[in-house]
PDB file of N, CA and C in Angstrom:
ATOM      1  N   UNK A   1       0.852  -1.182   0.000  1.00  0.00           N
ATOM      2  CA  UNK A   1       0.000   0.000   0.000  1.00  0.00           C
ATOM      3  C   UNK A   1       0.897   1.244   0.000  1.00  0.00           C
ATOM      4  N   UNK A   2       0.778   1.566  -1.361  1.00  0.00           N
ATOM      5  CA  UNK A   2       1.501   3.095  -1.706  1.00  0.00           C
ATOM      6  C   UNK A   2       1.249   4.098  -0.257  1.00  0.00           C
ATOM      7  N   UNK A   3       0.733   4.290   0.171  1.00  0.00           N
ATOM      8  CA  UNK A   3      -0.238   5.449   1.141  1.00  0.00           C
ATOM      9  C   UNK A   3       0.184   5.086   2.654  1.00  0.00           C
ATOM     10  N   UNK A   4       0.352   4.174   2.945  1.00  0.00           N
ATOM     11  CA  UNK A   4       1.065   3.764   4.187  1.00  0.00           C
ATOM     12  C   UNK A   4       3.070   3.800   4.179  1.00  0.00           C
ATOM     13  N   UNK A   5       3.020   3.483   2.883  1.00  0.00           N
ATOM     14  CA  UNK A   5       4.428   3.336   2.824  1.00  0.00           C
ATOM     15  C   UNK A   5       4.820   5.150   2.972  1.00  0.00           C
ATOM     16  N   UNK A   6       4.248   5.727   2.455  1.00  0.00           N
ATOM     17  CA  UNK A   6       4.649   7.636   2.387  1.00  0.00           C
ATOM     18  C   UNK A   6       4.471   7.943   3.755  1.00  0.00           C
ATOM     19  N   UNK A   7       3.765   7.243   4.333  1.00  0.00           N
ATOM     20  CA  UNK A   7       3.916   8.235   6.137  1.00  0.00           C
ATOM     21  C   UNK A   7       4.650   7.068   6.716  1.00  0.00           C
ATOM     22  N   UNK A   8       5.422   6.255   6.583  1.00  0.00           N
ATOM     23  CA  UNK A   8       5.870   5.145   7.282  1.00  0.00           C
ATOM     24  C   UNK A   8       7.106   6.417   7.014  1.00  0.00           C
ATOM     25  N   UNK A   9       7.622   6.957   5.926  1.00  0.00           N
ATOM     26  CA  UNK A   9       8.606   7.737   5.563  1.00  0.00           C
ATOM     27  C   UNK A   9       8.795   9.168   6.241  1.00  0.00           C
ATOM     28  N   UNK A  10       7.476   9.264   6.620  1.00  0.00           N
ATOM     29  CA  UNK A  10       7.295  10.920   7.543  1.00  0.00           C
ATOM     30  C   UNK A  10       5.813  10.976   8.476  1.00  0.00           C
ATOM     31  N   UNK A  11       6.335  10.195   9.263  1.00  0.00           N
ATOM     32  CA  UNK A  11       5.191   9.676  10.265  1.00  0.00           C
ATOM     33  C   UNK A  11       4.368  10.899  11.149  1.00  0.00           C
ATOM     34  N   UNK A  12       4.306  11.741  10.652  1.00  0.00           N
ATOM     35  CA  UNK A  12       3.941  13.375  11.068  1.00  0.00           C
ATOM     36  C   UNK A  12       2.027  13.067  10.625  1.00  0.00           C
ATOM     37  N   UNK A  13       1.490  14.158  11.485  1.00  0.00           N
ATOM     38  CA  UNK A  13       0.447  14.632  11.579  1.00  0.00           C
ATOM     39  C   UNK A  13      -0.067  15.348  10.353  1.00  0.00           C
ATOM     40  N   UNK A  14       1.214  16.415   9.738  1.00  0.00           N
ATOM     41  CA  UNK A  14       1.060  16.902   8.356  1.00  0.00           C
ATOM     42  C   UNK A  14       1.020  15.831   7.631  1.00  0.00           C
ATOM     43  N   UNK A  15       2.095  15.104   7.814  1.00  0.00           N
ATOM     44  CA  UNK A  15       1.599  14.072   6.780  1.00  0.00           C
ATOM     45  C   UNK A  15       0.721  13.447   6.031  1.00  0.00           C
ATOM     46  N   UNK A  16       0.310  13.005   7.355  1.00  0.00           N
ATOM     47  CA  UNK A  16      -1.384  11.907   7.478  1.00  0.00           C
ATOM     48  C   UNK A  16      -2.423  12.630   6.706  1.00  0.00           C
ATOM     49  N   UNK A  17      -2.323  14.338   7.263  1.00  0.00           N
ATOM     50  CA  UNK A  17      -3.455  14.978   6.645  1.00  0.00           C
ATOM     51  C   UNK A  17      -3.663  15.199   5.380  1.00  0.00           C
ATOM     52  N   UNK A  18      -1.840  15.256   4.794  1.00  0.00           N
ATOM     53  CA  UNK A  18      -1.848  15.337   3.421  1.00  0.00           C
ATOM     54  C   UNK A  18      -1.993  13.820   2.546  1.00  0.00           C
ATOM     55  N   UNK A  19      -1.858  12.998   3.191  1.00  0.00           N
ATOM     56  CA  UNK A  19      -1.984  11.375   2.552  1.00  0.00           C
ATOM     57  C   UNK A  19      -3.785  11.105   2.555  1.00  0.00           C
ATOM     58  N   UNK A  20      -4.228  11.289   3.807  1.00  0.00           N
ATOM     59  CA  UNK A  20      -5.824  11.094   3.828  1.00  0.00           C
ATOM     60  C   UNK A  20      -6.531  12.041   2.568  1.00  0.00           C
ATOM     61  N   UNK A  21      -6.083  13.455   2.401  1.00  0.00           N
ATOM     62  CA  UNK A  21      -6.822  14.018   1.193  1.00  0.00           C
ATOM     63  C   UNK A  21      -6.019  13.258   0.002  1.00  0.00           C
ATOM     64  N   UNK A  22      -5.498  12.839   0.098  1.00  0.00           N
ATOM     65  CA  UNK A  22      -5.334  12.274  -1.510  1.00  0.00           C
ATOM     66  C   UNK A  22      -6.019  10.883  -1.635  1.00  0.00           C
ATOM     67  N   UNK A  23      -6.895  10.386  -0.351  1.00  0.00           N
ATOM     68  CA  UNK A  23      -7.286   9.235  -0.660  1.00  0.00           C
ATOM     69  C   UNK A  23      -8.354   9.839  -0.952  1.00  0.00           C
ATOM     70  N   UNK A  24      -9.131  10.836  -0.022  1.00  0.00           N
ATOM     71  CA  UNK A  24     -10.117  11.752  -0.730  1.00  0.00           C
ATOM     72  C   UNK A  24     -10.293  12.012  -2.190  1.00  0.00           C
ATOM     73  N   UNK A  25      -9.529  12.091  -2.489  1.00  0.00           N
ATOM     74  CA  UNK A  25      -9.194  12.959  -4.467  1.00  0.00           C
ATOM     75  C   UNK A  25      -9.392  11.669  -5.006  1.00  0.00           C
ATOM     76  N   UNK A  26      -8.509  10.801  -4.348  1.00  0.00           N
ATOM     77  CA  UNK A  26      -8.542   9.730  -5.691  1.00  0.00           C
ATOM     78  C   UNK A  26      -9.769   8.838  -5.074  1.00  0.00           C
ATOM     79  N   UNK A  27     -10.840   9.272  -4.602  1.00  0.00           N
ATOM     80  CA  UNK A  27     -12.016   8.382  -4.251  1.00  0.00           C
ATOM     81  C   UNK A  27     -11.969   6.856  -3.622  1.00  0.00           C
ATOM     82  N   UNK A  28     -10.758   6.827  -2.615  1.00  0.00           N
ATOM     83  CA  UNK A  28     -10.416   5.690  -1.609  1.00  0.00           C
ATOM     84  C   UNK A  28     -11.425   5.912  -0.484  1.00  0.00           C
ATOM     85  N   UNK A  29     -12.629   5.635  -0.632  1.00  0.00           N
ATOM     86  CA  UNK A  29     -12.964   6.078   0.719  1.00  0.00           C
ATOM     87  C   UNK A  29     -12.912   5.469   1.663  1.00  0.00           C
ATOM     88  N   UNK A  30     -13.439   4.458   1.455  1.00  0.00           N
ATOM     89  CA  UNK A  30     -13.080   3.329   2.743  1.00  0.00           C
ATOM     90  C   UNK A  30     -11.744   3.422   3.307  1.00  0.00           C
ATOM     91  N   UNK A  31     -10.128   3.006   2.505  1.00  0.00           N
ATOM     92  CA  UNK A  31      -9.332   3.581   2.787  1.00  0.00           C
ATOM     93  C   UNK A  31      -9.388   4.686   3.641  1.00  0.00           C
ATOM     94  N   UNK A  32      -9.554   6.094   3.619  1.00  0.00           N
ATOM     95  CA  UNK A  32      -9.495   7.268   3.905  1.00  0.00           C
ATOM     96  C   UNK A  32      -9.654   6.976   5.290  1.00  0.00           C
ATOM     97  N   UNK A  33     -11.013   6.600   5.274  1.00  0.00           N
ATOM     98  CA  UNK A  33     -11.860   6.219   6.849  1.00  0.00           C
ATOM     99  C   UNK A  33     -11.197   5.431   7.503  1.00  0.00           C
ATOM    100  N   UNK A  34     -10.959   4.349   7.363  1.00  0.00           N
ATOM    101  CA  UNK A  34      -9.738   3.507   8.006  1.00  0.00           C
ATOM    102  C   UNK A  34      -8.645   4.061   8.411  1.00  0.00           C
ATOM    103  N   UNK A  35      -8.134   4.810   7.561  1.00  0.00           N
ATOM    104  CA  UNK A  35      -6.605   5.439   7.657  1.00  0.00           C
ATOM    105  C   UNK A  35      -6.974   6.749   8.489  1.00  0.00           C
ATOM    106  N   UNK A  36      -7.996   6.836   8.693  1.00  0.00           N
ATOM    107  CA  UNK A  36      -8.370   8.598   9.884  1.00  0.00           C
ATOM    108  C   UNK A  36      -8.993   8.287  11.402  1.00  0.00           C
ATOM    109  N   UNK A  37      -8.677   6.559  11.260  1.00  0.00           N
ATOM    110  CA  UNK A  37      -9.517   6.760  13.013  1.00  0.00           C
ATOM    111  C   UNK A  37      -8.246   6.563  13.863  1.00  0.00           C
ATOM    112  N   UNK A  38      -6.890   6.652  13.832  1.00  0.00           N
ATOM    113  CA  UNK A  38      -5.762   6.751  14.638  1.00  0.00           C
ATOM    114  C   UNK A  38      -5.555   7.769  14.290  1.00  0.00           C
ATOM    115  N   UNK A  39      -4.517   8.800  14.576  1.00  0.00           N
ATOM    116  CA  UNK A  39      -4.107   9.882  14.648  1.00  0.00           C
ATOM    117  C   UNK A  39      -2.285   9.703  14.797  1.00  0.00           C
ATOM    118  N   UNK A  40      -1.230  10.512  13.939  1.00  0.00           N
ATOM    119  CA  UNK A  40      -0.363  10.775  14.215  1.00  0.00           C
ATOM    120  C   UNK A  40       0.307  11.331  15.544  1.00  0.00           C
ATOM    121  N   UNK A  41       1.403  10.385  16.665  1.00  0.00           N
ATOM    122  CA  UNK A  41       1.601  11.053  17.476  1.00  0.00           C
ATOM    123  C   UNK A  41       1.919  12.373  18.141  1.00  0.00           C
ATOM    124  N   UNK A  42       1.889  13.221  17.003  1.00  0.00           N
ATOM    125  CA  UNK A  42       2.441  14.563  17.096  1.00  0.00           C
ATOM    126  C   UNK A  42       1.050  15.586  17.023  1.00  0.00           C
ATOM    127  N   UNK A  43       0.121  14.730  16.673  1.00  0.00           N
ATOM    128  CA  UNK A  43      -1.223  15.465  16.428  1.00  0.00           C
ATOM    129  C   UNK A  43      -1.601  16.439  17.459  1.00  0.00           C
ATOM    130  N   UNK A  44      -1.840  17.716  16.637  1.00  0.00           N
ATOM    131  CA  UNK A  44      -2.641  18.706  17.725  1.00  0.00           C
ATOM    132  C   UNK A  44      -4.418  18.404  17.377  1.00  0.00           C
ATOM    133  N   UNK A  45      -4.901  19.457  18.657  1.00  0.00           N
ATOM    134  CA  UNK A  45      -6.108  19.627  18.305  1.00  0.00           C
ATOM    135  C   UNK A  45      -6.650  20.024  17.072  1.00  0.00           C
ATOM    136  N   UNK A  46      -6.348  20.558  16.380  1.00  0.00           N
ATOM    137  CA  UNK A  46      -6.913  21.439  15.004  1.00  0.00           C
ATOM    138  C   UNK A  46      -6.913  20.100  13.959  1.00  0.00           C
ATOM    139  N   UNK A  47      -5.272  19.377  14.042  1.00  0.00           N
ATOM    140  CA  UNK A  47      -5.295  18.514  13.279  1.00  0.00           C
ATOM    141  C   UNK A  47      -6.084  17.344  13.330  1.00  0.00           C
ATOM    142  N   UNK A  48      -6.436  17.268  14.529  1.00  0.00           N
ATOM    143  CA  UNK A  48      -7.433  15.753  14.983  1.00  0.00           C
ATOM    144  C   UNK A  48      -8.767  16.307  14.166  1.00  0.00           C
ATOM    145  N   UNK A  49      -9.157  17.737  14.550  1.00  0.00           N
ATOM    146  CA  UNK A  49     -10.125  17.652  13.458  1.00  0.00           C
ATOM    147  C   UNK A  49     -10.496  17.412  12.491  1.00  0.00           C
ATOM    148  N   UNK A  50      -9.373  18.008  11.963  1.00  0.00           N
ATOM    149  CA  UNK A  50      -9.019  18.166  10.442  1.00  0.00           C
ATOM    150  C   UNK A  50      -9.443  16.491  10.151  1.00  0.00           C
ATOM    151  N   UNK A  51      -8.635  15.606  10.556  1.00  0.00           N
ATOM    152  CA  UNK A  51      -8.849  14.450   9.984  1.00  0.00           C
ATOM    153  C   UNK A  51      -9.580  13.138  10.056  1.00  0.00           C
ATOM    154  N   UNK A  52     -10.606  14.167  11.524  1.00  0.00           N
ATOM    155  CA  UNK A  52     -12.522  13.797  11.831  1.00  0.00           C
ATOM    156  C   UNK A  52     -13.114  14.554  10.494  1.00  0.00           C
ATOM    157  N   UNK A  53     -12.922  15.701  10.153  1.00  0.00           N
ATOM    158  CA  UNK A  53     -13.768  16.220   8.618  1.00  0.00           C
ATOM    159  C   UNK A  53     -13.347  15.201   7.883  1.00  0.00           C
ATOM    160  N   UNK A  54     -11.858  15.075   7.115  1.00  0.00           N
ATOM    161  CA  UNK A  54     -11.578  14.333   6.450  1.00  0.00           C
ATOM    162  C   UNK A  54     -12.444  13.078   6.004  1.00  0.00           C
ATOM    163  N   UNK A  55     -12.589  12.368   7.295  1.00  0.00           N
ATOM    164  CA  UNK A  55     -13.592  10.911   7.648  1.00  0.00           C
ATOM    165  C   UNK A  55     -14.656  11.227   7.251  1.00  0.00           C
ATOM    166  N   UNK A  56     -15.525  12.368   7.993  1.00  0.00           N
ATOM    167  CA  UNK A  56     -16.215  12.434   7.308  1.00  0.00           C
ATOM    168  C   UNK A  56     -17.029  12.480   6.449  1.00  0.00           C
ATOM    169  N   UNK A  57     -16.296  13.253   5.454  1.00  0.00           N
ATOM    170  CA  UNK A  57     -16.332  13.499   4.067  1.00  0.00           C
ATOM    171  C   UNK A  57     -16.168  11.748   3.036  1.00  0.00           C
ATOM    172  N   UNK A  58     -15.097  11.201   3.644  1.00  0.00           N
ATOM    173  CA  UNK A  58     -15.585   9.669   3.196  1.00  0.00           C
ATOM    174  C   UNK A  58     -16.689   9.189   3.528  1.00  0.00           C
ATOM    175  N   UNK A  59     -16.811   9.610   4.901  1.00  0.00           N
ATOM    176  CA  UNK A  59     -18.592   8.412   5.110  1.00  0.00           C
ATOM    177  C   UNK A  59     -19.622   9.363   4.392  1.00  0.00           C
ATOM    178  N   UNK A  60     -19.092  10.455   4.141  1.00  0.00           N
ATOM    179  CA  UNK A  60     -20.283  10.846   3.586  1.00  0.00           C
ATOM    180  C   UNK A  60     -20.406  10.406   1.789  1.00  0.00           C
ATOM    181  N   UNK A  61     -19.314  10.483   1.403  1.00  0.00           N
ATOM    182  CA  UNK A  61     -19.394  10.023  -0.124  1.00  0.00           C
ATOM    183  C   UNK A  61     -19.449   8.404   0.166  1.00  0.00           C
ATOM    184  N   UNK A  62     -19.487   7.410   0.765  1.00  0.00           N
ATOM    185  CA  UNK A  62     -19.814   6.194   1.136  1.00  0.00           C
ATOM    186  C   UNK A  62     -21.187   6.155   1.757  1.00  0.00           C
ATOM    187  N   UNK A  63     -22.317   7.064   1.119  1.00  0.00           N
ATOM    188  CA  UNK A  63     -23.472   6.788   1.737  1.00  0.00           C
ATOM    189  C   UNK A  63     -23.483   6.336   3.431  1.00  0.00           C
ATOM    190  N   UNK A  64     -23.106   6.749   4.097  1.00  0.00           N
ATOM    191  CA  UNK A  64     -23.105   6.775   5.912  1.00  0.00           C
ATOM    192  C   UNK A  64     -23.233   7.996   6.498  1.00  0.00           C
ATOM    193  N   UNK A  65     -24.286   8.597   6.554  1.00  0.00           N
ATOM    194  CA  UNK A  65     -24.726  10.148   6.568  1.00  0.00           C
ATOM    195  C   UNK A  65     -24.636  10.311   7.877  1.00  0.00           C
ATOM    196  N   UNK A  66     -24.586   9.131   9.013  1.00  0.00           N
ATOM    197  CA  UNK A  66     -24.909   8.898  10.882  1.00  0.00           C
ATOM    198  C   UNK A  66     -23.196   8.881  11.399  1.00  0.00           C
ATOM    199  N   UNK A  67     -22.312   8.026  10.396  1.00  0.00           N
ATOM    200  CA  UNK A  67     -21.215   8.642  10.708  1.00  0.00           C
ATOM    201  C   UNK A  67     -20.477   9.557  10.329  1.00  0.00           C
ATOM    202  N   UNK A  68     -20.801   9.799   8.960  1.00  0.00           N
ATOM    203  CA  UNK A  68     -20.348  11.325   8.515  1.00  0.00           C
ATOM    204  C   UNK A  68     -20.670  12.282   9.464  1.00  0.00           C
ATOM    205  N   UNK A  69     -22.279  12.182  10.276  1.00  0.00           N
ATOM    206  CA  UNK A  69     -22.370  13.502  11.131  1.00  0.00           C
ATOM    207  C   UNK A  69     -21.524  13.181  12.246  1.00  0.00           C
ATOM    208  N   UNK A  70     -21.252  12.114  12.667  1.00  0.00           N
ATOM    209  CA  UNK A  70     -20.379  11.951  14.154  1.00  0.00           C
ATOM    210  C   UNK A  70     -19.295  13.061  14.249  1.00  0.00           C
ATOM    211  N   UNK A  71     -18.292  12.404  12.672  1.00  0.00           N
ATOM    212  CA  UNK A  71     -17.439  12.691  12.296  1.00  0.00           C
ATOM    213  C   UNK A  71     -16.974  14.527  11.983  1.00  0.00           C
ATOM    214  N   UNK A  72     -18.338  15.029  11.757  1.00  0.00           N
ATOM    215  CA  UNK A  72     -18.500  16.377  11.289  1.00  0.00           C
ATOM    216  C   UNK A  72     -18.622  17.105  12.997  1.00  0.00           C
ATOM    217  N   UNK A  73     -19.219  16.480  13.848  1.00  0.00           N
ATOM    218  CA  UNK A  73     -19.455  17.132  15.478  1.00  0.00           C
ATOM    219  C   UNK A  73     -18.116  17.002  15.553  1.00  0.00           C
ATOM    220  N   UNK A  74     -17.410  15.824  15.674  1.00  0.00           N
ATOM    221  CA  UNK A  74     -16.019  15.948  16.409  1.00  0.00           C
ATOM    222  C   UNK A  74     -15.057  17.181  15.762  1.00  0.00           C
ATOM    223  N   UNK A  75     -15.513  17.087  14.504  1.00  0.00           N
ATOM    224  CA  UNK A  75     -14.514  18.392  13.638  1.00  0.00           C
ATOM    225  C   UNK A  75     -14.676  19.300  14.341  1.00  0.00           C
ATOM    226  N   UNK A  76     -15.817  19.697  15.015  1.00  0.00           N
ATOM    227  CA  UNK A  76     -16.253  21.678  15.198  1.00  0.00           C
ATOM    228  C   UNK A  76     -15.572  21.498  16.088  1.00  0.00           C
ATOM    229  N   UNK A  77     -14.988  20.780  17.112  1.00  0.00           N
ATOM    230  CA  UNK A  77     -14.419  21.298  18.164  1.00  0.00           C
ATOM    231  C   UNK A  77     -13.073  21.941  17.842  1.00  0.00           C
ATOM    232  N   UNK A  78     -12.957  22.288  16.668  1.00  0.00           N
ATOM    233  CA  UNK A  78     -11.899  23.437  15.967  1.00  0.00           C
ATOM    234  C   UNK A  78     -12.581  24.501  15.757  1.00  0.00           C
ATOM    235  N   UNK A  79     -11.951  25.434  16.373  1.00  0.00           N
ATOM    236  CA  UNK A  79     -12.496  26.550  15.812  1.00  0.00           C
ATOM    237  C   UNK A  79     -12.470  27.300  14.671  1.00  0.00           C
ATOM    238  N   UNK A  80     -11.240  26.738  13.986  1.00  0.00           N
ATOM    239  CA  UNK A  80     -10.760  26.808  12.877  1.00  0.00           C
ATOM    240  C   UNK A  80     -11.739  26.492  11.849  1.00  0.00           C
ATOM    241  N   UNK A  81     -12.242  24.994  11.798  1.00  0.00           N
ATOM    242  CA  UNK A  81     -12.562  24.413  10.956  1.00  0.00           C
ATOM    243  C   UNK A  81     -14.135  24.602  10.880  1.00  0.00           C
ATOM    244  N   UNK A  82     -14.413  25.210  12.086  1.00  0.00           N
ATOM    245  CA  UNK A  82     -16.593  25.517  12.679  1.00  0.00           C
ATOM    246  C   UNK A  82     -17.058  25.591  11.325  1.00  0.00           C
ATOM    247  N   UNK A  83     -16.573  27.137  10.777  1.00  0.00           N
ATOM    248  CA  UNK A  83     -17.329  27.577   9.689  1.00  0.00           C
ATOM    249  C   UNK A  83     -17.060  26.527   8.499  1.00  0.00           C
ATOM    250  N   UNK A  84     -16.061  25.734   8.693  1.00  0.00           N
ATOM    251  CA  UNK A  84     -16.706  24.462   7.525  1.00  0.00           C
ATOM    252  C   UNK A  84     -17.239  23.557   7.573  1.00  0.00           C
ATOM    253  N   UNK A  85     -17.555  22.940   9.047  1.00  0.00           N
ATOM    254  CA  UNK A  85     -18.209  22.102   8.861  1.00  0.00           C
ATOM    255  C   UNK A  85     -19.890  22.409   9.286  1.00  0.00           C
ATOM    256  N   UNK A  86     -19.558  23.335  10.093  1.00  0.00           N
ATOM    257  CA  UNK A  86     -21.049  23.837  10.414  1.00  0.00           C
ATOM    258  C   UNK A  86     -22.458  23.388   9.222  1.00  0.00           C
ATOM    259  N   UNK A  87     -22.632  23.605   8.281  1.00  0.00           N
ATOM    260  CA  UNK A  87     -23.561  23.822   7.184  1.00  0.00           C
ATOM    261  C   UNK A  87     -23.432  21.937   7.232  1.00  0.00           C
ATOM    262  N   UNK A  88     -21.929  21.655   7.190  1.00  0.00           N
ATOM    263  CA  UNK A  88     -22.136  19.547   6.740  1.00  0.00           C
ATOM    264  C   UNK A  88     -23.045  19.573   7.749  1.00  0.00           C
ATOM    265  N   UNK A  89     -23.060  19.656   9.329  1.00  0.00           N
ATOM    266  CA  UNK A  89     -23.657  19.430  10.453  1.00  0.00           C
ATOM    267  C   UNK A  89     -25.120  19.441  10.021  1.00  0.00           C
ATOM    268  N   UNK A  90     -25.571  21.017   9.802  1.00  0.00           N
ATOM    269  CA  UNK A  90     -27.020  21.511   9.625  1.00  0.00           C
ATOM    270  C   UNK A  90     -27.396  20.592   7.864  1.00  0.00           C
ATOM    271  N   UNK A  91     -26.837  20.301   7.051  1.00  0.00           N
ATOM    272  CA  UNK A  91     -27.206  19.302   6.109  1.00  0.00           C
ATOM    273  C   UNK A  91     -27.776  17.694   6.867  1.00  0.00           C
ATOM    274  N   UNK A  92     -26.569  17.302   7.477  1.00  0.00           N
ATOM    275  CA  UNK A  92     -26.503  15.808   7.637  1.00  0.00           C
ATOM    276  C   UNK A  92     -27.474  15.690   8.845  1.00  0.00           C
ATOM    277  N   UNK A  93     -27.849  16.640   9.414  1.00  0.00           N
ATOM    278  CA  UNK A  93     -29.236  17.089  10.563  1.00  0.00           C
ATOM    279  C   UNK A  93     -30.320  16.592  10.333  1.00  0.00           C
ATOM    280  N   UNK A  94     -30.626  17.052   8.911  1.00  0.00           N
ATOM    281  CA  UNK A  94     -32.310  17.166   8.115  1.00  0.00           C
ATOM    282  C   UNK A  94     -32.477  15.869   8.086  1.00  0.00           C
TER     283      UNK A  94
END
């Protein structure tokens, strides 16, 4: 697995975040989701979000709208990230 082997190489938090959106892009979702429920040891708060949206955003293009929203609550606890996921939240609500 191409995608494990690149953070085995730079086992960072940036990393992960930048390896998980490319499973995003290239429509790995399952992958993605799998690869976003551990966290890099260096992970801050912002980034843990970051890569609860990330998940998200797979369960949500994987038809799982109950964990996409899990996934979208745990994001807001960035403040950073509120105003993006806010609207997934109030969508995946209805």
């Amino acid at each position: 697995m191409a995608y494990q082997q690149a953070y085995e190489m730079d086992p960072t938090a940036t990393s992960q975040i930048r390896i998980a959106r490319l499973m995003l892009q290239d429509k790995q979702y399952k992958v993605a989701s799998e690869y976003t429920k551990t966290y890099a040891p260096n992970a801050t708060k912002d980034q843990v979000a970051e890569l609860q949206y990330i998940k998200g955003m797979a369960h949500f293009e994987m038809k799982q709208p109950k964990l996409a929203l899990n996934s979208m609550k745990k994001a807001a606890s960035s403040q950073q990230l509120r105003p993006t996921v806010s609207p997934w939240i109030s969508f995946l609500e209805q």
